[in-house]
C-alpha atoms as a PDB file:
ATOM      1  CA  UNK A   1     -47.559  -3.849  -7.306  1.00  0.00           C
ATOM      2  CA  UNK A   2     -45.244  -0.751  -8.337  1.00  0.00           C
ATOM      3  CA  UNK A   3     -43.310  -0.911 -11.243  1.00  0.00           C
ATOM      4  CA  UNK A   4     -39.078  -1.613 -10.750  1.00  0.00           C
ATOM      5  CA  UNK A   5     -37.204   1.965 -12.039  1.00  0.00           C
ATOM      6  CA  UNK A   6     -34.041   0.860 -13.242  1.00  0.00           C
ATOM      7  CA  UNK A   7     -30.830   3.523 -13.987  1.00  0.00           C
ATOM      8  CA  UNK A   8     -30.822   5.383 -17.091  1.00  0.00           C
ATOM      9  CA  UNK A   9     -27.673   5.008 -19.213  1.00  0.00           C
ATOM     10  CA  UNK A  10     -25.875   7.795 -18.290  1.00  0.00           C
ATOM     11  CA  UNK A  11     -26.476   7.151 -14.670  1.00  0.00           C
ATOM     12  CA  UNK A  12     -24.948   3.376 -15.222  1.00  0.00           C
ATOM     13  CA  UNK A  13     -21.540   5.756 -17.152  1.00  0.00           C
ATOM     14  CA  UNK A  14     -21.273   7.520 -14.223  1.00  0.00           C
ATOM     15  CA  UNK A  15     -21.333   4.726 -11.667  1.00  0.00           C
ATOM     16  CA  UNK A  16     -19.166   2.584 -13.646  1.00  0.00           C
ATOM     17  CA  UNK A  17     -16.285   5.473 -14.605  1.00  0.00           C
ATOM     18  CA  UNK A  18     -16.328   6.246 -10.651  1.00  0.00           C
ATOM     19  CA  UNK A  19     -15.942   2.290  -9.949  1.00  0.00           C
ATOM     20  CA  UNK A  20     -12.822   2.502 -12.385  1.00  0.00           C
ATOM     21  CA  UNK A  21     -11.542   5.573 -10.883  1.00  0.00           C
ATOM     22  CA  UNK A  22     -11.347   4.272  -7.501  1.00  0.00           C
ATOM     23  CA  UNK A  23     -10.162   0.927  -8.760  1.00  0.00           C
ATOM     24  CA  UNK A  24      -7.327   2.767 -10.984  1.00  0.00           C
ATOM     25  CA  UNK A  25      -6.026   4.601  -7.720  1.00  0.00           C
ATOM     26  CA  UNK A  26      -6.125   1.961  -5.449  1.00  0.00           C
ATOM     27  CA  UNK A  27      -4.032  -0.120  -8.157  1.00  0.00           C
ATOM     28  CA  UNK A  28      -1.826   3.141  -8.666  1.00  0.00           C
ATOM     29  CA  UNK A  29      -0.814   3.076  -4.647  1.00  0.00           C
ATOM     30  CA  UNK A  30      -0.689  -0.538  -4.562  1.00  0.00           C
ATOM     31  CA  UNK A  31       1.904  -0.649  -7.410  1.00  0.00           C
ATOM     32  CA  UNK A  32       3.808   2.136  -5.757  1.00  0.00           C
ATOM     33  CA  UNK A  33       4.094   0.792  -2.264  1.00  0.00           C
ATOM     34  CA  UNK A  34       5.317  -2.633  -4.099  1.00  0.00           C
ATOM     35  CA  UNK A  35       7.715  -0.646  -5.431  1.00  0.00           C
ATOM     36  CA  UNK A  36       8.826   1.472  -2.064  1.00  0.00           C
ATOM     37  CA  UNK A  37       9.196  -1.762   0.215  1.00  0.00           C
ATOM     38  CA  UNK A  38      11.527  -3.601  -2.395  1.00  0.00           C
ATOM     39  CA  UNK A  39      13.149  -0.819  -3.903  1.00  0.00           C
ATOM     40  CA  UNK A  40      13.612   1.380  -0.784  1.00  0.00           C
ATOM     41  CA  UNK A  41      13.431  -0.843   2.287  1.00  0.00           C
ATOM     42  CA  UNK A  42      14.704  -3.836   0.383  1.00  0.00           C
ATOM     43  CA  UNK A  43      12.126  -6.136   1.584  1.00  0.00           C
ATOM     44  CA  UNK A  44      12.433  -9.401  -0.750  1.00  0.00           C
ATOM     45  CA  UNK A  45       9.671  -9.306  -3.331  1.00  0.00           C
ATOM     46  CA  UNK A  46       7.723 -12.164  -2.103  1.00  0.00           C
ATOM     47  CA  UNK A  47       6.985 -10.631   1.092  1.00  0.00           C
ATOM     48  CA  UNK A  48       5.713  -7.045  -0.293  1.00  0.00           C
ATOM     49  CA  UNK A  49       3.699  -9.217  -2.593  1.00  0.00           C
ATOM     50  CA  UNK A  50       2.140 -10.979   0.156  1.00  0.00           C
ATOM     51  CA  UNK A  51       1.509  -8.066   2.250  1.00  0.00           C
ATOM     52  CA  UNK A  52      -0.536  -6.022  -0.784  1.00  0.00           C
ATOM     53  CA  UNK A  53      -2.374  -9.814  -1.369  1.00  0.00           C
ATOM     54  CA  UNK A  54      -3.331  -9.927   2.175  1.00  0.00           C
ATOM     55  CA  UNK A  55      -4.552  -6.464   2.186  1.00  0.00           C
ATOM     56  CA  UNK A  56      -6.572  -7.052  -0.764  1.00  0.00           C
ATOM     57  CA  UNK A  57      -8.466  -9.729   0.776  1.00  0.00           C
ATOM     58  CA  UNK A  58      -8.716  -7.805   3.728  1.00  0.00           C
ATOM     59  CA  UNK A  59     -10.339  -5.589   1.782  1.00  0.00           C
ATOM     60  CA  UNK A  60     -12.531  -7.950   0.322  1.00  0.00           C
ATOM     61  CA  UNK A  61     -13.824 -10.026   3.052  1.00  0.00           C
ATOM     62  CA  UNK A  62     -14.786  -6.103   4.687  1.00  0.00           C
ATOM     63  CA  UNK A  63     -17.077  -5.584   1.735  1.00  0.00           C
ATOM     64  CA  UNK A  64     -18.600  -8.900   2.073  1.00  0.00           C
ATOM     65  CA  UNK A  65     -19.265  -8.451   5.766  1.00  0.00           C
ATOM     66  CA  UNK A  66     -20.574  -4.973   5.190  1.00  0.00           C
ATOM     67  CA  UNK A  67     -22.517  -5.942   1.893  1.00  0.00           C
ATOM     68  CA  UNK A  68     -25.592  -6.570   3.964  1.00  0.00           C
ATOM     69  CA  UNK A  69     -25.789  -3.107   4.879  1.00  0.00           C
ATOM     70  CA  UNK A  70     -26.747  -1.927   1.635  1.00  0.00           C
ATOM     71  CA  UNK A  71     -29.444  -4.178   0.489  1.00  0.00           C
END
């Protein structure tokens, strides 16, 4: 039987600052095209709210279909 590696600690840093990273900018564009459809298009805020929920369960149910991939 081999033995399990597991990450050092400055491997687990780096993984987890580039998982923030990516989650900072998608929250970044996600604020800002909030703000462009009310502010700009005038959409009523309910509806731009819905339509950045619905993408980010879009999103989410993607990664679960595609999570098998990578184990």
């Amino acid at each position: 039987m081999t033995e399990k590696r597991y990450l050092k600690w400055y491997n687990k840093v780096g993984y987890g600052s580039g998982d923030i990273a990516g989650n900072v900018v998608y929250a970044f564009l996600s604020s800002f095209v909030m703000i462009y459809l009310t502010n700009t298009v005038g959409l009523n805020p309910g509806i731009s709210c819905r339509h950045s929920d619905c993408s980010f369960q879009t999103a989410g149910r993607c990664d679960g279909h595609f999570l098998w991939f990578f184990d």
